[in-house]
N, C-alpha and C. Protein backbone atom coordinates (compact mmCIF):
# COMPACT_ATOMS: atom_id res chain seq x y z
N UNK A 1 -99.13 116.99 -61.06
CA UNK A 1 -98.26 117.51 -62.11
C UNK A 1 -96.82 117.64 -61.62
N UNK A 2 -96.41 118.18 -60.17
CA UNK A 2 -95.67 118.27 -59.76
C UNK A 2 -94.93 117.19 -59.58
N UNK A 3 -95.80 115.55 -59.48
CA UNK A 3 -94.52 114.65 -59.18
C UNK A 3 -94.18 114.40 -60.41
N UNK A 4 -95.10 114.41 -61.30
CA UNK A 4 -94.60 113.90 -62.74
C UNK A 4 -93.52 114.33 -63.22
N UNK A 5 -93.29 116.08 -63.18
CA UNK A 5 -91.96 116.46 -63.44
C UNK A 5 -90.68 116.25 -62.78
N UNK A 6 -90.89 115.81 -61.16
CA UNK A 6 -89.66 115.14 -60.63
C UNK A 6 -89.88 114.04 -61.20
N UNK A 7 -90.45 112.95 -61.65
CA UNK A 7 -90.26 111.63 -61.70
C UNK A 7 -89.34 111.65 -63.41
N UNK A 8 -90.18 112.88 -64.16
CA UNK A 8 -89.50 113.03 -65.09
C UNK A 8 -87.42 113.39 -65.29
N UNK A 9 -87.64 114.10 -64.51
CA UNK A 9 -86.09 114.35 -63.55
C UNK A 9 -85.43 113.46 -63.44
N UNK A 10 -86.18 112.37 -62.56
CA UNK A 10 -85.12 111.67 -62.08
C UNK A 10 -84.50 110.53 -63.18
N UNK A 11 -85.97 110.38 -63.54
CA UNK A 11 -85.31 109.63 -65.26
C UNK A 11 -84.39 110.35 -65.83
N UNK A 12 -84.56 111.18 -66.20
CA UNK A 12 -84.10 111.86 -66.89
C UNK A 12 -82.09 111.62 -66.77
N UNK A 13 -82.38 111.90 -65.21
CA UNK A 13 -81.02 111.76 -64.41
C UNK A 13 -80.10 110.27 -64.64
N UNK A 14 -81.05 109.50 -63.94
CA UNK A 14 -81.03 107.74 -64.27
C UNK A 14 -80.46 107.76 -66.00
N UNK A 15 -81.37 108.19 -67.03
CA UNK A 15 -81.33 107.54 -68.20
C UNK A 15 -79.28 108.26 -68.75
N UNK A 16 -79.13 109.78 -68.20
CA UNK A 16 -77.71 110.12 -68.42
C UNK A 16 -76.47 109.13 -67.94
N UNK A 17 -76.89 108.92 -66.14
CA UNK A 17 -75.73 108.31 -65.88
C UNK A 17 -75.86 106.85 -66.39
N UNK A 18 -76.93 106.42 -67.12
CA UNK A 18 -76.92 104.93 -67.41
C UNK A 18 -75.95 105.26 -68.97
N UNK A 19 -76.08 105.89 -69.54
CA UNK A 19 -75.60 106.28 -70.83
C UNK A 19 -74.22 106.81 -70.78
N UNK A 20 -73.54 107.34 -69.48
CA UNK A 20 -72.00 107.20 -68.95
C UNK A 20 -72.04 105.27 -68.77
N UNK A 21 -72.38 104.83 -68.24
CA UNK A 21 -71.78 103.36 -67.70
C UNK A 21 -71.90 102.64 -68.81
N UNK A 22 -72.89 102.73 -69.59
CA UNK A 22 -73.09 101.59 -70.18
C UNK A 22 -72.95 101.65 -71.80
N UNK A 23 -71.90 100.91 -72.59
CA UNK A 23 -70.94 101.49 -72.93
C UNK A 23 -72.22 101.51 -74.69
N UNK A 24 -73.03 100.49 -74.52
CA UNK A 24 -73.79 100.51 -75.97
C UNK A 24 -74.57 101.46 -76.11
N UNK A 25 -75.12 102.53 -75.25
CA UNK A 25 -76.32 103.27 -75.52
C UNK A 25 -75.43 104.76 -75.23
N UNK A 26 -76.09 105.34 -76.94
CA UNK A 26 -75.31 106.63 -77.02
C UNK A 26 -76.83 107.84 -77.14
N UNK A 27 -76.99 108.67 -76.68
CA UNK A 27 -77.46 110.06 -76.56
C UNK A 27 -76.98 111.14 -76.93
N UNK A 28 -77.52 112.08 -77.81
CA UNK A 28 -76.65 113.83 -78.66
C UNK A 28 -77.43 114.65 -77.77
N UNK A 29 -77.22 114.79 -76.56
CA UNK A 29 -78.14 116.00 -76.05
C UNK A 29 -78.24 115.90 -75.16
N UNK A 30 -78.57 117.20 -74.21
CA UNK A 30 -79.77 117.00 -73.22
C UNK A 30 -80.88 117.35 -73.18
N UNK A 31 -81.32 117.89 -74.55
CA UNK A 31 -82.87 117.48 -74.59
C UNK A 31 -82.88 116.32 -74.70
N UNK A 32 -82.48 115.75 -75.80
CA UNK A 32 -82.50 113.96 -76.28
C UNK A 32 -83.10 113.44 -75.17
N UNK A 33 -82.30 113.44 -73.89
CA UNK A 33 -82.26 112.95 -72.60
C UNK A 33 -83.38 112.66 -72.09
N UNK A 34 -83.95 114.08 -72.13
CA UNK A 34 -85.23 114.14 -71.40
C UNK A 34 -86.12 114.17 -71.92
N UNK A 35 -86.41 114.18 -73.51
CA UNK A 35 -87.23 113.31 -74.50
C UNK A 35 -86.91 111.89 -74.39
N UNK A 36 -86.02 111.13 -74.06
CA UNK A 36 -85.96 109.44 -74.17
C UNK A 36 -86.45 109.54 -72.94
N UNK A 37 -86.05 109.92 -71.87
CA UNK A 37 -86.85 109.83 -70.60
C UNK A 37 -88.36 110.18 -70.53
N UNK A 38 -88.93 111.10 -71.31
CA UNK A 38 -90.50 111.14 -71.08
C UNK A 38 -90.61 109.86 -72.00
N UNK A 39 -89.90 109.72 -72.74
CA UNK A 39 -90.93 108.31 -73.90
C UNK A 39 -90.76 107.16 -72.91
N UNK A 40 -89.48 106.53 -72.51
CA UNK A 40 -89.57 105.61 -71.30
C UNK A 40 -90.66 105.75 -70.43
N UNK A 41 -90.60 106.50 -69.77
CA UNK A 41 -91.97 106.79 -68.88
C UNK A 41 -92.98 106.16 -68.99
N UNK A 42 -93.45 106.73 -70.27
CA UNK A 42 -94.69 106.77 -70.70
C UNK A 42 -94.54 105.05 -71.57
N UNK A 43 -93.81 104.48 -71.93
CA UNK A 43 -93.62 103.26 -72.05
C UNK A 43 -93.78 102.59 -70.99
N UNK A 44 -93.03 102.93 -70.32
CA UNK A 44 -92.99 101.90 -68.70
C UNK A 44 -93.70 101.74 -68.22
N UNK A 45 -95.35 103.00 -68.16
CA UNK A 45 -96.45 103.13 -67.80
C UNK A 45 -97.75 102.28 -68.16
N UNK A 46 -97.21 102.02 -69.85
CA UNK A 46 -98.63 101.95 -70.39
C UNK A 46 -97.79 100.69 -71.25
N UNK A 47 -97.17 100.45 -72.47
CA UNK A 47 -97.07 99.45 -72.35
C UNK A 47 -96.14 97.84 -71.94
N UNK A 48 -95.70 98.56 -71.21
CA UNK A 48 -94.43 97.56 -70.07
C UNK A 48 -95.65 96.78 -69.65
N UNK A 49 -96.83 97.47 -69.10
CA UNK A 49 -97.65 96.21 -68.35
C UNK A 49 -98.16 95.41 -68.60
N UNK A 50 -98.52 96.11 -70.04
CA UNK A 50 -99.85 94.96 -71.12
C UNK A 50 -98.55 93.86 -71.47
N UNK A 51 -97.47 93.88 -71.64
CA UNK A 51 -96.37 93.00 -72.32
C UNK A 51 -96.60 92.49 -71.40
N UNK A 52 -95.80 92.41 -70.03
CA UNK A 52 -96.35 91.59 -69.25
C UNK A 52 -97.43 90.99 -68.80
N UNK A 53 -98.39 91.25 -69.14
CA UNK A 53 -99.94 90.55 -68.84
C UNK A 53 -100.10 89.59 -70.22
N UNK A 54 -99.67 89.55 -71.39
CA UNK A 54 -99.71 89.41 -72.05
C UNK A 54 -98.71 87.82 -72.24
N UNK A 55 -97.42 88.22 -71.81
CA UNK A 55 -96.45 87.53 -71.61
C UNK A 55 -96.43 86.33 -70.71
N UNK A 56 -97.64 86.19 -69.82
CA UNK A 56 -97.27 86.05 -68.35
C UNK A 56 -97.11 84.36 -68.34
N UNK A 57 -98.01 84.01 -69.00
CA UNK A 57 -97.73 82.35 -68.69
C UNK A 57 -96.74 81.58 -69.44
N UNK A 58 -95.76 82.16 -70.38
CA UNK A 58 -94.59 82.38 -70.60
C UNK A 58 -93.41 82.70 -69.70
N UNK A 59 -93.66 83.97 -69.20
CA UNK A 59 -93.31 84.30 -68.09
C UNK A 59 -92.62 83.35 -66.51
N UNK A 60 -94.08 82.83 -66.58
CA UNK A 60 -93.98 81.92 -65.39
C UNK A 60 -93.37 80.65 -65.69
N UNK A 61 -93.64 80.42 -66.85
CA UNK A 61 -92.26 79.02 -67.35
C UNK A 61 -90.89 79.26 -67.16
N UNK A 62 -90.57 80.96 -67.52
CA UNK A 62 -89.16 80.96 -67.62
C UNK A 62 -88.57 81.37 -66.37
N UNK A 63 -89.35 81.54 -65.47
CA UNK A 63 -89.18 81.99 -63.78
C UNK A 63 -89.33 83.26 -63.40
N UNK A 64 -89.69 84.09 -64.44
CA UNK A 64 -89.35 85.45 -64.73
C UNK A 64 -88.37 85.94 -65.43
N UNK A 65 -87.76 85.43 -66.20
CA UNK A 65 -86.17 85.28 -66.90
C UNK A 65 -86.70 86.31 -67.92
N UNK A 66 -87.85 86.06 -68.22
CA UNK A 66 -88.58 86.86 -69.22
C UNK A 66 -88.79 88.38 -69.11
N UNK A 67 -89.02 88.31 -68.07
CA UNK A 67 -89.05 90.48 -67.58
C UNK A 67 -88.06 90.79 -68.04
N UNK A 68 -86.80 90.77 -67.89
CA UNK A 68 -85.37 90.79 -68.32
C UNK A 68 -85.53 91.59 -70.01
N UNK A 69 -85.71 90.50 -71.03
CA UNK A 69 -86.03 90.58 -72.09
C UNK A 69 -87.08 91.52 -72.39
N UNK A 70 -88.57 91.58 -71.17
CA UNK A 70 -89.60 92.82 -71.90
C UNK A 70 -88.88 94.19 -71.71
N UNK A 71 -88.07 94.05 -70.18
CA UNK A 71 -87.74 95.45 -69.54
C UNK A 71 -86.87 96.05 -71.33
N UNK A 72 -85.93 95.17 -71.84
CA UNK A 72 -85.01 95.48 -72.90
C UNK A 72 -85.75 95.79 -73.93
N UNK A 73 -86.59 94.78 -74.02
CA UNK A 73 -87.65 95.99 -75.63
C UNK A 73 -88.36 96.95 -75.36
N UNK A 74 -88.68 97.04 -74.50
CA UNK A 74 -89.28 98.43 -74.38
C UNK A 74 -88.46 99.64 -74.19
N UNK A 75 -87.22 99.36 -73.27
CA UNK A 75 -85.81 100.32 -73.69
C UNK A 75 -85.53 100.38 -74.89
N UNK A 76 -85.04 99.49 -75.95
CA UNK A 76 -84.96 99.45 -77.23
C UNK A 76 -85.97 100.45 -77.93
N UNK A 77 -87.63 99.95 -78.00
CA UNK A 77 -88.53 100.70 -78.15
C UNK A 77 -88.65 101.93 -78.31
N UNK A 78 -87.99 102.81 -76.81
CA UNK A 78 -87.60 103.89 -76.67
C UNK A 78 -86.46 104.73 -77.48
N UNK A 79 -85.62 104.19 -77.42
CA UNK A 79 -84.48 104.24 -78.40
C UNK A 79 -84.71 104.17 -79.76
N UNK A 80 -85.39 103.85 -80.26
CA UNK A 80 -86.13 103.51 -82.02
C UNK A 80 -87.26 105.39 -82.06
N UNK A 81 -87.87 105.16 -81.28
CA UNK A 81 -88.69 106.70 -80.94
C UNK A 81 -88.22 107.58 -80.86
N UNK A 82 -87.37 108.29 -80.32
CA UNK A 82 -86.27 109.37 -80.12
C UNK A 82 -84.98 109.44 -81.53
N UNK A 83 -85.11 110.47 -81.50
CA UNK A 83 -84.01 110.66 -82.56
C UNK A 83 -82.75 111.45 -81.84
N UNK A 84 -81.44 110.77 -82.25
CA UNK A 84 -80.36 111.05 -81.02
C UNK A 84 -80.62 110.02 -79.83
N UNK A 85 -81.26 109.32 -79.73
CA UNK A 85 -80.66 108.24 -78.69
C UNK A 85 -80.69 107.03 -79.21
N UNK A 86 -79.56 105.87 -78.76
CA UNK A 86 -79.15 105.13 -79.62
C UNK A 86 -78.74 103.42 -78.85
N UNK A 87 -79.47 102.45 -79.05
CA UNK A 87 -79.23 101.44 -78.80
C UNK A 87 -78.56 100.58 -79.44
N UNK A 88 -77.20 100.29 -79.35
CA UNK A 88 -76.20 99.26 -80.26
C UNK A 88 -76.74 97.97 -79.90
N UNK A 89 -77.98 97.23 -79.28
CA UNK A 89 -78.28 96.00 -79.58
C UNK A 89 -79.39 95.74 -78.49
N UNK A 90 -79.94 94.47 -78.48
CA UNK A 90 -80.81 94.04 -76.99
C UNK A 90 -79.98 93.78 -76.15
N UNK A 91 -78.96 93.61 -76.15
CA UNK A 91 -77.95 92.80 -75.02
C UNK A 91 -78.02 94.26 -74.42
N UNK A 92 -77.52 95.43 -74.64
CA UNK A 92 -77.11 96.70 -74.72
C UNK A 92 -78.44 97.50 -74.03
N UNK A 93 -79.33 97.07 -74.39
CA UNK A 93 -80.75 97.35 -74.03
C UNK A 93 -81.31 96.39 -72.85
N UNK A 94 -80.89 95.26 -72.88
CA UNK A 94 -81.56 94.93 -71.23
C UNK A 94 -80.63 95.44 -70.33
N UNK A 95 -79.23 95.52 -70.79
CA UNK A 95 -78.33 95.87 -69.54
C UNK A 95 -78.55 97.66 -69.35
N UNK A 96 -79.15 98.01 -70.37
CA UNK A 96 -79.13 99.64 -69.57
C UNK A 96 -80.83 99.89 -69.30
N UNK A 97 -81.65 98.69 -69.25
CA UNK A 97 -82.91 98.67 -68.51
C UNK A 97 -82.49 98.61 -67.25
N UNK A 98 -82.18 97.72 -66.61
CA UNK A 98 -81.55 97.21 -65.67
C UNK A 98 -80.68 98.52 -65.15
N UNK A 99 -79.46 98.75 -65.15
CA UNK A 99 -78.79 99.87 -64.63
C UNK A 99 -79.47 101.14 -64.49
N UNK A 100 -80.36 101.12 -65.41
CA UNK A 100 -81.25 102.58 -65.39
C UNK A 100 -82.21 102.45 -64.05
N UNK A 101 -83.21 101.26 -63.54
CA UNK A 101 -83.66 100.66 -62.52
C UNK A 101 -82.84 100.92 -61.79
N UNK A 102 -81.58 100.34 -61.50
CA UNK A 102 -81.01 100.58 -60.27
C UNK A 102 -80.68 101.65 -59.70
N UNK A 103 -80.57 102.51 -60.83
CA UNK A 103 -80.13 103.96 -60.68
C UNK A 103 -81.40 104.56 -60.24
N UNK A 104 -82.51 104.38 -60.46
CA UNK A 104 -83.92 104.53 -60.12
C UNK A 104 -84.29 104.46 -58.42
N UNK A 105 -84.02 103.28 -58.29
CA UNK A 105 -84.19 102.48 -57.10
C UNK A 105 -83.39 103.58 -56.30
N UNK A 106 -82.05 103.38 -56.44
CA UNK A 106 -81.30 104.26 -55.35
C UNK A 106 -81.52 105.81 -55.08
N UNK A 107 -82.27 106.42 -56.13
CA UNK A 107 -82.40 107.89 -56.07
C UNK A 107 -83.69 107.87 -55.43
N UNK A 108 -84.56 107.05 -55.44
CA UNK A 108 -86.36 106.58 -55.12
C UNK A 108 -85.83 106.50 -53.38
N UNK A 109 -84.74 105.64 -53.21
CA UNK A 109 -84.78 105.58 -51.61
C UNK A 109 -84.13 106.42 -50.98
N UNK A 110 -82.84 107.39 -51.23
CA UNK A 110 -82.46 108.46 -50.81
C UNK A 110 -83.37 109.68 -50.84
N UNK A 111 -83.99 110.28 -52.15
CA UNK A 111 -84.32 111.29 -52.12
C UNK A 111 -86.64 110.93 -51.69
N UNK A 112 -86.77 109.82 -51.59
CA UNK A 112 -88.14 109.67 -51.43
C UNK A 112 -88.85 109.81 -52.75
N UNK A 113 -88.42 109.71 -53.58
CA UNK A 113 -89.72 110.19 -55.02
C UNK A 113 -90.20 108.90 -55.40
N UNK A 114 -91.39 109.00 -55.20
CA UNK A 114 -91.90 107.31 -56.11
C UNK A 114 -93.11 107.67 -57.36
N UNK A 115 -92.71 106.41 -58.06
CA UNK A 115 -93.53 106.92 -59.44
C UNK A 115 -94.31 105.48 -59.86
């Protein structure tokens, strides 16, 4: 239970400063925040994988070019679920999949939390 609520955190954290950088995705809150961050989660968990399993020999034609595009609908996804958070497009949505990851990545290797 305990990592879940840091992992929830750190999203949480990730999904704000991705929403400073990145200029299409707008948020009214900080609950919002950490409601789009538990729905991500729980997207990213359950169905980020089936898309990809689903996707895959597609996938493997496009070199992986394709993750790109699932990582963005399922951000999108998220954004459609939450009320107060706001995706101005897919372009807008793979690029703050992506930045949100990185922002992930770097807090995962400084502070140790893995999810």
């Amino acid at each position: 239970m305990i990592n879940f609520i840091v992992i929830l955190l750190v999203n949480s954290l990730a999904l704000y400063l991705t929403s400073l950088w990145v200029p299409g995705i707008h948020i009214k809150g900080g609950w919002t925040i950490v409601a789009a961050a538990l729905v991500l989660t729980i997207l990213n968990k359950v169905v980020r994988p089936l898309l990809l399993l689903l996707t895959l020999p597609v996938n493997i034609l496009t070199m992986g070019l394709l993750t790109f595009v699932i990582l963005g609908l399922v951000f999108w996804l998220g954004s459609a679920l939450v009320p107060g958070f706001k995706v101005d497009g897919l372009g807008w949505a793979i690029a703050g999949a992506l930045v949100m990851g990185l922002i992930n990545a770097v807090i995962n290797m400084v502070f140790g939390v893995h999810g």
